[in-house]
PDB file of N, CA and C in Angstrom:
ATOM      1  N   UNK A   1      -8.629   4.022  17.650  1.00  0.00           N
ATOM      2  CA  UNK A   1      -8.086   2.718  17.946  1.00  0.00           C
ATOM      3  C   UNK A   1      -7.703   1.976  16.666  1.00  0.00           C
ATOM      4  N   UNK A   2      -8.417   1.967  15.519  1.00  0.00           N
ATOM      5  CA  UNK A   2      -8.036   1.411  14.486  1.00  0.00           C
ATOM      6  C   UNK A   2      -6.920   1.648  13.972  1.00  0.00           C
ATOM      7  N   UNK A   3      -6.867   3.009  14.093  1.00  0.00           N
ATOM      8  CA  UNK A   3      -5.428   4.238  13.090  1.00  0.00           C
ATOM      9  C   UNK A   3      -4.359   2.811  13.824  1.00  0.00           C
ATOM     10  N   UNK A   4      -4.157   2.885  15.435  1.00  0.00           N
ATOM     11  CA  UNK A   4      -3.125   2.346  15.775  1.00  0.00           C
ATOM     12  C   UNK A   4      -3.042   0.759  15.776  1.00  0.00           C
ATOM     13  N   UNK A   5      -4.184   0.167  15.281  1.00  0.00           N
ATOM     14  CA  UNK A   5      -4.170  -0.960  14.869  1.00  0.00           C
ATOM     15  C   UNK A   5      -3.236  -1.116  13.742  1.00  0.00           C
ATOM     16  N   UNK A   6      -3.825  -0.312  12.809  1.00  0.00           N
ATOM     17  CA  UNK A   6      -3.491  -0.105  11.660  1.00  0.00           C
ATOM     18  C   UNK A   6      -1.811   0.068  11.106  1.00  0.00           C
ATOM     19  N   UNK A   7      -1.497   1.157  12.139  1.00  0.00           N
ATOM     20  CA  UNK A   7       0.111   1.368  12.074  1.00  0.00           C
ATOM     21  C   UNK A   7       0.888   0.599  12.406  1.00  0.00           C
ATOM     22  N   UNK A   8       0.489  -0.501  13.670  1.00  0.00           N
ATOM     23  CA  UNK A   8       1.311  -1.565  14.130  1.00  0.00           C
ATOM     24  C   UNK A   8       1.387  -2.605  13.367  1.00  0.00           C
ATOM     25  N   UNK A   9       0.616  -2.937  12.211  1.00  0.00           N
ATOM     26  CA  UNK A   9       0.317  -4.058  10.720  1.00  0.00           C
ATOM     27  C   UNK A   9       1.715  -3.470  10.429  1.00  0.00           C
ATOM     28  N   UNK A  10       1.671  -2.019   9.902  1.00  0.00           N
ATOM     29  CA  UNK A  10       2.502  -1.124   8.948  1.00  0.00           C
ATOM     30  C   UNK A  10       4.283  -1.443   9.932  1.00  0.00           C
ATOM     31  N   UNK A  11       4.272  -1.492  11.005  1.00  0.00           N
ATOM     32  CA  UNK A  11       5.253  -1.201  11.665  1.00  0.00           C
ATOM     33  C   UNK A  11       5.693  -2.467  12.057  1.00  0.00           C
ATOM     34  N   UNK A  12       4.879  -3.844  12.445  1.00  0.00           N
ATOM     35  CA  UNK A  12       5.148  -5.451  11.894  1.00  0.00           C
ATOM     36  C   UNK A  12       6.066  -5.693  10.839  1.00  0.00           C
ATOM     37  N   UNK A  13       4.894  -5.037   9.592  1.00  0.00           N
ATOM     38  CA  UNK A  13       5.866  -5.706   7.977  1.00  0.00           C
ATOM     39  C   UNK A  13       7.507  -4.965   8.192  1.00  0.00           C
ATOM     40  N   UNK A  14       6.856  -3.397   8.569  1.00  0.00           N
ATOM     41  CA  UNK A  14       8.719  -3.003   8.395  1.00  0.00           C
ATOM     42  C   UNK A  14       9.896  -4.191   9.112  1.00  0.00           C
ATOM     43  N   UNK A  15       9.611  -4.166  10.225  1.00  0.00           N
ATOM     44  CA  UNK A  15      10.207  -4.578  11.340  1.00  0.00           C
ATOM     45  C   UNK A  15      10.440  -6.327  10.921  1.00  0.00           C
ATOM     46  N   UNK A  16       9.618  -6.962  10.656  1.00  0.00           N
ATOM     47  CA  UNK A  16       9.961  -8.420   9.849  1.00  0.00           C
ATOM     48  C   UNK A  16      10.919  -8.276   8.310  1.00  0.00           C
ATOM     49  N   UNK A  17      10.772  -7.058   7.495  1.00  0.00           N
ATOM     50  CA  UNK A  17      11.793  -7.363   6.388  1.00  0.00           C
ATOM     51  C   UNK A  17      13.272  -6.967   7.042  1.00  0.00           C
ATOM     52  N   UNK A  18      12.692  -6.302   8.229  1.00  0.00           N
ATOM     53  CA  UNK A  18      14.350  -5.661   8.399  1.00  0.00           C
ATOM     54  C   UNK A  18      15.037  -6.994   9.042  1.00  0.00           C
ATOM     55  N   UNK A  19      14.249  -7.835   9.898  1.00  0.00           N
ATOM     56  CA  UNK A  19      14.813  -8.986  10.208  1.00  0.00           C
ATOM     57  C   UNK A  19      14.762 -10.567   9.216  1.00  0.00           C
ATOM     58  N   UNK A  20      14.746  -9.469   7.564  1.00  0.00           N
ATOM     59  CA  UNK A  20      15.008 -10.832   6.578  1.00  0.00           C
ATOM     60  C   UNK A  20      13.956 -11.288   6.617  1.00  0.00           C
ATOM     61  N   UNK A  21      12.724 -11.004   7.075  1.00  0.00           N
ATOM     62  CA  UNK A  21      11.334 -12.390   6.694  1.00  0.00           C
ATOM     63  C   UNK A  21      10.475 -11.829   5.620  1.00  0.00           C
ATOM     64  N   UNK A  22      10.865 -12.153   4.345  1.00  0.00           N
ATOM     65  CA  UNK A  22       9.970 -11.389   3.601  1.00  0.00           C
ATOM     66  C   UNK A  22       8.704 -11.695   3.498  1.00  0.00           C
ATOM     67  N   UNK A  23       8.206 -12.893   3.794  1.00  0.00           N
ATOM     68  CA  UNK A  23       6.764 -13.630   3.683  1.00  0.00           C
ATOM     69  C   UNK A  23       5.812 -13.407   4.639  1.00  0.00           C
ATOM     70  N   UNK A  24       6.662 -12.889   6.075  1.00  0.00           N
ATOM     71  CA  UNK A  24       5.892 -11.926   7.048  1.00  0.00           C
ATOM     72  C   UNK A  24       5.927 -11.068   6.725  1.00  0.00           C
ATOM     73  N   UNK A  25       6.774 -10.307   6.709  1.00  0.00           N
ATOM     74  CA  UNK A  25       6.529  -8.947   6.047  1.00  0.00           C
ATOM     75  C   UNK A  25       5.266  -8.529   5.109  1.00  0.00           C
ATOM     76  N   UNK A  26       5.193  -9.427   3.943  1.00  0.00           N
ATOM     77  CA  UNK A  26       4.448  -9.336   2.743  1.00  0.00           C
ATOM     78  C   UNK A  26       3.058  -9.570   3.389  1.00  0.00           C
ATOM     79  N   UNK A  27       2.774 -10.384   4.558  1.00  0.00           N
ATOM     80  CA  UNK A  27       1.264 -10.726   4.687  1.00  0.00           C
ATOM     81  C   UNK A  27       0.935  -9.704   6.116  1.00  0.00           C
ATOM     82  N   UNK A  28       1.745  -9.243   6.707  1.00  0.00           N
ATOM     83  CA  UNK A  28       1.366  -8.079   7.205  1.00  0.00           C
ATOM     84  C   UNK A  28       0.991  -6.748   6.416  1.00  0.00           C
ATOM     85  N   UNK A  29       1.889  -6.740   5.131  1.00  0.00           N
ATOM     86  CA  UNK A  29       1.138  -5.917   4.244  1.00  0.00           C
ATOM     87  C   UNK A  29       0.070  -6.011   3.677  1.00  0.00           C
ATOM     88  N   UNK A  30      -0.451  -7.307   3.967  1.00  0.00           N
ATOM     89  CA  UNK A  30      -1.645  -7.593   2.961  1.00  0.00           C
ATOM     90  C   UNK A  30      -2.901  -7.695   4.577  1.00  0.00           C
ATOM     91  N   UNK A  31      -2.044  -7.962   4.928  1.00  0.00           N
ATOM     92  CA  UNK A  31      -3.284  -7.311   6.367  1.00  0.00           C
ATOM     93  C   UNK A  31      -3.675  -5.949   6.445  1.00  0.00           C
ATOM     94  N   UNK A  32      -2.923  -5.705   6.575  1.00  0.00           N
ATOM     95  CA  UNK A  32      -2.615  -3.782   6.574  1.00  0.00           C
ATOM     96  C   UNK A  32      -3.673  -2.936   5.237  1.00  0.00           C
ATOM     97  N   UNK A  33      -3.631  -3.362   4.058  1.00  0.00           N
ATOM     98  CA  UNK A  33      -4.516  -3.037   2.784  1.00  0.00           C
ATOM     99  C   UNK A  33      -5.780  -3.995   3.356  1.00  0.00           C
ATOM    100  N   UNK A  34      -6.062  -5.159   3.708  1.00  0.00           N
ATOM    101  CA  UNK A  34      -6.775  -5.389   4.093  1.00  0.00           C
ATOM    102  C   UNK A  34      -8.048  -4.270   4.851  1.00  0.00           C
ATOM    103  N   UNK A  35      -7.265  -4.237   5.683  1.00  0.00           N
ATOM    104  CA  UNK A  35      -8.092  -2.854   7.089  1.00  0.00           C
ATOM    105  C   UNK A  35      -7.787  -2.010   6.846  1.00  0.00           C
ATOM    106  N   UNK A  36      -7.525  -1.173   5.789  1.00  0.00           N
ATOM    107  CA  UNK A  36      -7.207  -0.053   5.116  1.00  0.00           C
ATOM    108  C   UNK A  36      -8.375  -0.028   4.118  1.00  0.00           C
ATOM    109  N   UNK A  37      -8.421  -1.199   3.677  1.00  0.00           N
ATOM    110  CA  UNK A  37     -10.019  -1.085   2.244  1.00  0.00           C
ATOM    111  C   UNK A  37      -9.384  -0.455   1.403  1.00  0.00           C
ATOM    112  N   UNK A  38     -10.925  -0.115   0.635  1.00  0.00           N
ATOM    113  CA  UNK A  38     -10.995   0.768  -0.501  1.00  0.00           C
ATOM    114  C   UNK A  38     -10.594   2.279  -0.439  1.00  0.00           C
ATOM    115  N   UNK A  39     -10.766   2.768   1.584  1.00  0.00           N
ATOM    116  CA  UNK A  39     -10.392   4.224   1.062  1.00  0.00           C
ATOM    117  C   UNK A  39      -9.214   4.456   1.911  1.00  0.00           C
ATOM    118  N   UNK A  40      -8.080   4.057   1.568  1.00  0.00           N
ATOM    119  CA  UNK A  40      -6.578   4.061   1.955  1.00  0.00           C
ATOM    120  C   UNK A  40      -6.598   5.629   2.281  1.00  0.00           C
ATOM    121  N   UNK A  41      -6.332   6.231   3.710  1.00  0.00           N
ATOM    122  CA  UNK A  41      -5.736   7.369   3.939  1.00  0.00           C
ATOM    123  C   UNK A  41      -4.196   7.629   3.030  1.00  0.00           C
ATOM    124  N   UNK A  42      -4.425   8.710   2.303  1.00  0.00           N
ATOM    125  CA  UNK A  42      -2.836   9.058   2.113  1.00  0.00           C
ATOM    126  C   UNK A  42      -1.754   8.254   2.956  1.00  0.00           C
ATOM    127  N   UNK A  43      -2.063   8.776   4.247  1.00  0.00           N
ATOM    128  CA  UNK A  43      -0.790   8.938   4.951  1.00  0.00           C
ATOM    129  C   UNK A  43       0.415   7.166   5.239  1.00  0.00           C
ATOM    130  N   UNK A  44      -0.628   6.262   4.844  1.00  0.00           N
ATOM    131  CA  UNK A  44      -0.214   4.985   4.734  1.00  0.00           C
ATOM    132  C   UNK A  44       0.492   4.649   3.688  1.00  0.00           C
ATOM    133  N   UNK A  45       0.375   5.553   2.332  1.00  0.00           N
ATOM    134  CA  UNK A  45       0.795   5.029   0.835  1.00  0.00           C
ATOM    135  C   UNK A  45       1.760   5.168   0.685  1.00  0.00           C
ATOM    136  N   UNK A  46       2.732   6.165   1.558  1.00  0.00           N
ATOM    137  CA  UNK A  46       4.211   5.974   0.917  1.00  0.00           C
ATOM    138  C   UNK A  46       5.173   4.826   2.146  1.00  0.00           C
ATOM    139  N   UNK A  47       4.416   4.895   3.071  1.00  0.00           N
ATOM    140  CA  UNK A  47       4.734   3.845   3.919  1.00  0.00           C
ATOM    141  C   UNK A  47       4.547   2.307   3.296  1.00  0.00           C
ATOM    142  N   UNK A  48       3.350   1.836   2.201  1.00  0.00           N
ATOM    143  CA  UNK A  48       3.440   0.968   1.189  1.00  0.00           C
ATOM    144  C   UNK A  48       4.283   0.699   0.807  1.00  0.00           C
ATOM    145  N   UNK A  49       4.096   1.662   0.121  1.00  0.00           N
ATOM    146  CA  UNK A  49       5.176   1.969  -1.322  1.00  0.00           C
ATOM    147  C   UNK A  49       6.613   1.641  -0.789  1.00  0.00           C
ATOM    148  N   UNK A  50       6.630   2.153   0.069  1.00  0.00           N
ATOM    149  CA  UNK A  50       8.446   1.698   0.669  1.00  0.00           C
ATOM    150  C   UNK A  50       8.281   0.527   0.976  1.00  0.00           C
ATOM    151  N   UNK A  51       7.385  -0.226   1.989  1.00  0.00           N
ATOM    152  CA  UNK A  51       7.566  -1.781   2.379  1.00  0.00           C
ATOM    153  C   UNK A  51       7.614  -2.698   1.254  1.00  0.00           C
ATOM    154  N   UNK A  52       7.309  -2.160  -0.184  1.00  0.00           N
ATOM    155  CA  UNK A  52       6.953  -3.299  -1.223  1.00  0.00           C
ATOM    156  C   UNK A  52       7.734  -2.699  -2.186  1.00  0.00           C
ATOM    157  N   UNK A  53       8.925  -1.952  -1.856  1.00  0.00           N
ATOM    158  CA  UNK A  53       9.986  -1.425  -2.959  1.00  0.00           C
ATOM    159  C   UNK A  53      11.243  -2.599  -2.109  1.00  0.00           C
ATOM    160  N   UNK A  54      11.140  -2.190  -0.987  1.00  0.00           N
ATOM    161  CA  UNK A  54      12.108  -3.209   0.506  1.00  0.00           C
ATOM    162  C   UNK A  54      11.646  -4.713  -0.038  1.00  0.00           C
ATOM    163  N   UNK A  55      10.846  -5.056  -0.422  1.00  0.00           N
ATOM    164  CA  UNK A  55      10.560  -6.299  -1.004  1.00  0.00           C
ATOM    165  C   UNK A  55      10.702  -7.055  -2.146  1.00  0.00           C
ATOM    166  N   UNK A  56      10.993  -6.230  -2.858  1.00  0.00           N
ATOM    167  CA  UNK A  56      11.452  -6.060  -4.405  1.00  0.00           C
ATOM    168  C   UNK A  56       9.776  -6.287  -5.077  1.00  0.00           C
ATOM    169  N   UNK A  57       8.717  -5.864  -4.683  1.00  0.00           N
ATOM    170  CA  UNK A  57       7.336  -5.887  -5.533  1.00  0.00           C
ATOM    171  C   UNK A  57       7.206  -4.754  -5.993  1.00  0.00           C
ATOM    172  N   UNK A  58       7.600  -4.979  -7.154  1.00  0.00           N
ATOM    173  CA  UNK A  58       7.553  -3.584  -8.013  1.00  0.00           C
ATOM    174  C   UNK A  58       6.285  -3.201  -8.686  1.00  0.00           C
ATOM    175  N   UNK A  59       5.334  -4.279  -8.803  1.00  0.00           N
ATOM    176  CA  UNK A  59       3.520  -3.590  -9.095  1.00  0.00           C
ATOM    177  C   UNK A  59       3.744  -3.059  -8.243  1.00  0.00           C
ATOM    178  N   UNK A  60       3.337  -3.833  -6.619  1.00  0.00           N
ATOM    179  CA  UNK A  60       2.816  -3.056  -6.002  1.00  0.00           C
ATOM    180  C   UNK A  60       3.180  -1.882  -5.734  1.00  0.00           C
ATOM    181  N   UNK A  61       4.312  -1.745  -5.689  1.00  0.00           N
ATOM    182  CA  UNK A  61       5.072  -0.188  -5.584  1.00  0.00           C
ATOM    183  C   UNK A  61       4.524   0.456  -6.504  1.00  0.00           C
ATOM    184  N   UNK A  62       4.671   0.220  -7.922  1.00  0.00           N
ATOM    185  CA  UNK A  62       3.937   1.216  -8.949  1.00  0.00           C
ATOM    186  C   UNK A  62       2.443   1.492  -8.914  1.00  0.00           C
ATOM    187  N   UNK A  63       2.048   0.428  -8.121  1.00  0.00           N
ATOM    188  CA  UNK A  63       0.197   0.577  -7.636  1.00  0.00           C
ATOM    189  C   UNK A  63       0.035   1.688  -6.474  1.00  0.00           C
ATOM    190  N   UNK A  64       1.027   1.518  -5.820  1.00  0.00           N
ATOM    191  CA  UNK A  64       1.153   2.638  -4.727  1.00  0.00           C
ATOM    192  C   UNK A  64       1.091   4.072  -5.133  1.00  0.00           C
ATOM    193  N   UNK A  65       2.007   4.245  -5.835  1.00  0.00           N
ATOM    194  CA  UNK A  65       2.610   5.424  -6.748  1.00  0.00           C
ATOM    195  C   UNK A  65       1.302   6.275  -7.559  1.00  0.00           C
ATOM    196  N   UNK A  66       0.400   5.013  -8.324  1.00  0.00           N
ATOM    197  CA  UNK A  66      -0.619   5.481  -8.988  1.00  0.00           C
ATOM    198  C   UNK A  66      -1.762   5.796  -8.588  1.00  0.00           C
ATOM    199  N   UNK A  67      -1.641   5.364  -6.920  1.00  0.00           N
ATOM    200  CA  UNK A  67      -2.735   5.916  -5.884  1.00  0.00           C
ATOM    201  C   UNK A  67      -2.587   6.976  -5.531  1.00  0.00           C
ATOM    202  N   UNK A  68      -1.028   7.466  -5.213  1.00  0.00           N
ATOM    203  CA  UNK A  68      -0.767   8.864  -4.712  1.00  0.00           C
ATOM    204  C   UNK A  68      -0.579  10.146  -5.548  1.00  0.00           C
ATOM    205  N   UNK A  69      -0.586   9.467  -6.792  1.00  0.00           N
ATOM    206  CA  UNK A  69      -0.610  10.449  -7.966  1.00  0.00           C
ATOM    207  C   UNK A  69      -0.030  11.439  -7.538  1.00  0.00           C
ATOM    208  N   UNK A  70       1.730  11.407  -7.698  1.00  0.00           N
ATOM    209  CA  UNK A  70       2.650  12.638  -7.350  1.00  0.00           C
ATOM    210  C   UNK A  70       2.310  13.827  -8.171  1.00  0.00           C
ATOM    211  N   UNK A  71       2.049  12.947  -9.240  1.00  0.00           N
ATOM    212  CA  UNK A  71       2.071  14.632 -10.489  1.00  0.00           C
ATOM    213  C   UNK A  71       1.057  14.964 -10.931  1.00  0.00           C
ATOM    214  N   UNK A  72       0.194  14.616  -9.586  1.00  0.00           N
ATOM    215  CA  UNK A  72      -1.267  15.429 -10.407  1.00  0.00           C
ATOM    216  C   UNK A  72      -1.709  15.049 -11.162  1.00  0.00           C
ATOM    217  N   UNK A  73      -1.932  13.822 -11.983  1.00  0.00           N
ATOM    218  CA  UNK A  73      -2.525  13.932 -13.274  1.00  0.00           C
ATOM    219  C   UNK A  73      -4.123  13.718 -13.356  1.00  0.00           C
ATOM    220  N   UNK A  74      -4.734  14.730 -13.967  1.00  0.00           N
ATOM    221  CA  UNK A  74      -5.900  14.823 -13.823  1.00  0.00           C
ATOM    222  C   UNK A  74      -6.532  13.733 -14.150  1.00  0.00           C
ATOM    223  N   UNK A  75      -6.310  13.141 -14.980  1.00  0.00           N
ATOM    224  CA  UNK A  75      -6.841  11.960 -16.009  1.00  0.00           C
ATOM    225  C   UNK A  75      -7.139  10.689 -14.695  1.00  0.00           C
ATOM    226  N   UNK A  76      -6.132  10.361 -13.921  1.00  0.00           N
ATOM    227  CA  UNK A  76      -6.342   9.366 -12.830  1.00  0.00           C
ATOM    228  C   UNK A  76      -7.769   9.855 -11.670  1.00  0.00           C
ATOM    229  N   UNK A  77      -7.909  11.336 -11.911  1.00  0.00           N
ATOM    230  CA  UNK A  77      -9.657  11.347 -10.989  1.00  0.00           C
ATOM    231  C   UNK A  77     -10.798  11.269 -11.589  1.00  0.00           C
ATOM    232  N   UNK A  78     -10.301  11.199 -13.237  1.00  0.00           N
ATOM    233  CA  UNK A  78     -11.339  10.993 -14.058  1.00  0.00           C
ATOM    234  C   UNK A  78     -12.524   9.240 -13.559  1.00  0.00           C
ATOM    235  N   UNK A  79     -13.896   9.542 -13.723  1.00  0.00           N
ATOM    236  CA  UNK A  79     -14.432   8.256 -13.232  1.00  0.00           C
ATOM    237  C   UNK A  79     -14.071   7.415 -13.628  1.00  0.00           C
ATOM    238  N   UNK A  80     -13.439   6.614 -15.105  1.00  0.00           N
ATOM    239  CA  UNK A  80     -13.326   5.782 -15.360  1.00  0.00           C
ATOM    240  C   UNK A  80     -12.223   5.103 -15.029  1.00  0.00           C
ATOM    241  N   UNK A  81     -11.160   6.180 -14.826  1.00  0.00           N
ATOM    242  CA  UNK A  81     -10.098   5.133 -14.581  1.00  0.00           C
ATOM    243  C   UNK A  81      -9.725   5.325 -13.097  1.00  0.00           C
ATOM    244  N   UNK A  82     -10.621   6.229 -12.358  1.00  0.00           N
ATOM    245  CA  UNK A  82     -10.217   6.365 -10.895  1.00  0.00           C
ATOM    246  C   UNK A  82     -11.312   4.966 -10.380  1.00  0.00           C
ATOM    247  N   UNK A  83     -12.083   4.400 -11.097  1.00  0.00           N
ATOM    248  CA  UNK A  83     -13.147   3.153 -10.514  1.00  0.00           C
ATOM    249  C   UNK A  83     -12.353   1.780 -11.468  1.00  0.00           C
ATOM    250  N   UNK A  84     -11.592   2.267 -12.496  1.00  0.00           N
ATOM    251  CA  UNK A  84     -10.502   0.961 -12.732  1.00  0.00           C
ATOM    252  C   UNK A  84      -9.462   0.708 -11.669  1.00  0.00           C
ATOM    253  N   UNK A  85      -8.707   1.749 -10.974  1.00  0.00           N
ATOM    254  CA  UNK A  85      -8.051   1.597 -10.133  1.00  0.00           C
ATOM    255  C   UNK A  85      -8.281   1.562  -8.458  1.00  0.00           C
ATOM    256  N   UNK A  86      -9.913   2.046  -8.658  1.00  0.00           N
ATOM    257  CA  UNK A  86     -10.075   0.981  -7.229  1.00  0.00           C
ATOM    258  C   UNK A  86      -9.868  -0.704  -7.096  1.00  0.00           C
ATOM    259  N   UNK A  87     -10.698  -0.733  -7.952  1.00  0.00           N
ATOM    260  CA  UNK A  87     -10.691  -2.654  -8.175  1.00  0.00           C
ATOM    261  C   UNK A  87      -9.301  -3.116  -7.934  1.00  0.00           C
ATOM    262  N   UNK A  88      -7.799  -2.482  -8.845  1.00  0.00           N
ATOM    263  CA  UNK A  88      -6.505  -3.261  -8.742  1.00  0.00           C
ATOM    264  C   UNK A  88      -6.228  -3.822  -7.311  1.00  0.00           C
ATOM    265  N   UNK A  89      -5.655  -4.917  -7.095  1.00  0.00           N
ATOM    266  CA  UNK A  89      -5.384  -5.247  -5.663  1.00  0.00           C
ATOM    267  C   UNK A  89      -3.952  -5.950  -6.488  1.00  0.00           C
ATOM    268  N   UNK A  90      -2.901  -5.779  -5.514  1.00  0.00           N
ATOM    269  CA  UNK A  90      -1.829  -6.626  -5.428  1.00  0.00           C
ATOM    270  C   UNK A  90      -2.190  -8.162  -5.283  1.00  0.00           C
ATOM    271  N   UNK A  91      -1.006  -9.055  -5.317  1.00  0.00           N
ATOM    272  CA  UNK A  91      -1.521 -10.260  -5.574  1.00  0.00           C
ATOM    273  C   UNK A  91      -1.055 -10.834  -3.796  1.00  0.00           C
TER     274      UNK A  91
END
């Protein structure tokens, strides 16, 4: 029940930028990370990443990006900076 809680936040923000409201949009995204927490399933992050590229928020997009770690980089599962980048939150 949550997952589809969850997707309809995700499927809100789309659906409000496409009708021009970026400030809905943006706080359905911040609902959405909200009930998502600290341990964001993959499968939500490039769905992010697109709603806050559609927005022109380019942290957050690059915060997205550095969660999904396309290229592997080992260094981001390292403890220190994989427990620096829990803490980041968009604004």
């Amino acid at each position: 029940m949550l997952v589809s809680v969850q997707a309809s936040a995700g499927l809100r923000a789309l659906w409000a930028d496409a009708l021009g409201n970026d400030a809905e949009a943006l706080a359905e995204l911040q609902l959405l990370e909200r009930m998502l927490g600290g341990s964001r399933p993959i499968v939500f992050l490039p769905e992010l990443a697109y709603a806050y590229s559609r927005l022109g928020r380019r942290d957050d997009l690059h915060l997205m990006n550095l969660r999904m770690n396309f290229l592997a980089d080992p260094r981001i599962e390292e403890p220190r900076f994989a427990e620096t980048l829990s803490r980041i939150r968009g604004d």
